[in-house]
C-alpha atoms as a PDB file:
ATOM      1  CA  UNK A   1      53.633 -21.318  73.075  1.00  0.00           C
ATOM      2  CA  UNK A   2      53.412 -17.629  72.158  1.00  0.00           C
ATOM      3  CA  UNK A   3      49.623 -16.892  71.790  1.00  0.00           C
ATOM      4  CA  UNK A   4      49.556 -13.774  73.446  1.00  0.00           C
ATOM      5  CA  UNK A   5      49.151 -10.342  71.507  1.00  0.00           C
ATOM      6  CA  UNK A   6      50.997  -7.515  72.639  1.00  0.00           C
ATOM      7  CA  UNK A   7      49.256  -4.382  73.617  1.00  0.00           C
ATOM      8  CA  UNK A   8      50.983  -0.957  73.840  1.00  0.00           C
ATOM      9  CA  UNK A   9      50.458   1.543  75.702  1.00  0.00           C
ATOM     10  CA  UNK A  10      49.480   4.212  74.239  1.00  0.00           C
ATOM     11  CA  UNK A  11      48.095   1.804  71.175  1.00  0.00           C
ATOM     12  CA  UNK A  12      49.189   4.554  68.522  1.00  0.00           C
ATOM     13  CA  UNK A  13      53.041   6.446  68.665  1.00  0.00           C
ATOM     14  CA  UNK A  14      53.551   9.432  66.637  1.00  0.00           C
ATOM     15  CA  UNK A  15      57.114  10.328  66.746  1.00  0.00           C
ATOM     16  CA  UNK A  16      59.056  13.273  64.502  1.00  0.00           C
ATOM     17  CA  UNK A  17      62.839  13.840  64.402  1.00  0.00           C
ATOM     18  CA  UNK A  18      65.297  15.500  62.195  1.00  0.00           C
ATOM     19  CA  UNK A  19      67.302  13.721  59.783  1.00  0.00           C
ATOM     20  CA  UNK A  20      70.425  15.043  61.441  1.00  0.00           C
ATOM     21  CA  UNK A  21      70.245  12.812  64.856  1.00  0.00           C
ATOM     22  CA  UNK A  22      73.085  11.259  65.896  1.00  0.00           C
ATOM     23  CA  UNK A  23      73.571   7.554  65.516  1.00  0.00           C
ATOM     24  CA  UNK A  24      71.942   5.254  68.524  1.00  0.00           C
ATOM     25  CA  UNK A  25      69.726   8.016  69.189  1.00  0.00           C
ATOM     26  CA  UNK A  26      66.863   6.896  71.274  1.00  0.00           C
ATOM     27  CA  UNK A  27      64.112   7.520  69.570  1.00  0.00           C
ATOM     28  CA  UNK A  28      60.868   6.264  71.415  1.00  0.00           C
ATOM     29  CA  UNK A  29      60.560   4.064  74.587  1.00  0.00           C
ATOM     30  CA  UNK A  30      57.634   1.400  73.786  1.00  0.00           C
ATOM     31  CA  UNK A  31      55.783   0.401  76.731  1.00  0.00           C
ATOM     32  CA  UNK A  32      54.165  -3.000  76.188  1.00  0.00           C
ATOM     33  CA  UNK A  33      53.067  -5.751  77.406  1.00  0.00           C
ATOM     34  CA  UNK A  34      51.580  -9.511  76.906  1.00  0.00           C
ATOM     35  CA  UNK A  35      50.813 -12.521  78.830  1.00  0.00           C
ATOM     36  CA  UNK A  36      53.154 -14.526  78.037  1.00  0.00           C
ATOM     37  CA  UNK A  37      55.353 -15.986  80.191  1.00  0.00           C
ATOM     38  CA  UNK A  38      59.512 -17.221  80.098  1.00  0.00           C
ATOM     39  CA  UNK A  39      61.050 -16.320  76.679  1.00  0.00           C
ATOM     40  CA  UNK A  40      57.600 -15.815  74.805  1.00  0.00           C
ATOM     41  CA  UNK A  41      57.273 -12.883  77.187  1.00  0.00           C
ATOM     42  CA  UNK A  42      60.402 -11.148  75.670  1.00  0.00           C
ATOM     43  CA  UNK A  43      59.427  -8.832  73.458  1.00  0.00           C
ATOM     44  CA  UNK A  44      61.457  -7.369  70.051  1.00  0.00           C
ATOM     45  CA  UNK A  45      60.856  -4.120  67.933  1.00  0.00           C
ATOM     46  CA  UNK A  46      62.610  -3.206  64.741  1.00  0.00           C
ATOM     47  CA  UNK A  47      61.559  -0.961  61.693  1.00  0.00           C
ATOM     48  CA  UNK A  48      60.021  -2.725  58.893  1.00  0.00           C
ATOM     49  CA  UNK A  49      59.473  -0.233  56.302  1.00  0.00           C
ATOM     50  CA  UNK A  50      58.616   2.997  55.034  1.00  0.00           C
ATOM     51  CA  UNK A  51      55.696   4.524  53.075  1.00  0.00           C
ATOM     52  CA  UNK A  52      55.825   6.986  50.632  1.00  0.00           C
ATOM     53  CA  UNK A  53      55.542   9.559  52.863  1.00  0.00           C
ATOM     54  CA  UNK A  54      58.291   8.805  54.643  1.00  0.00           C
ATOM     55  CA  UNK A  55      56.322   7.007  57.331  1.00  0.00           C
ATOM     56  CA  UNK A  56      57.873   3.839  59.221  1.00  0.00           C
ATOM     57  CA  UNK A  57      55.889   0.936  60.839  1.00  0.00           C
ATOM     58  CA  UNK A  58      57.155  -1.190  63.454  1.00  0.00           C
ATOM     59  CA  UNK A  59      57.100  -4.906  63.691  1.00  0.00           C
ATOM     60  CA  UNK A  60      56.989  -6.516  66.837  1.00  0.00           C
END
């Protein structure tokens, strides 16, 4: 069962970068954790959107 939150650390990212990057560029390492244990301890990040600013938020 996967009843664990994640918690990052730090619990907010700001990241910039210039539209030019080359692909696979790493962007940010995410250091995070939960209690979880066997595969509900691996954890997944992708981007799930953009605002009208241009911001992204991650889903995890």
């Amino acid at each position: 069962m996967n009843d664990e939150t994640p918690t990052f650390f730090p619990s907010v990212y700001n990241v910039s970068l210039d539209e030019n990057v080359p692909r696979d560029y790493v962007v940010v390492r995410l250091n995070c954790t939960d209690n979880d244990a066997g595969l509900n301890a691996e954890l997944s990040f992708f981007i799930t959107g953009q605002s009208a600013e241009g911001h992204r938020s991650k889903g995890a």
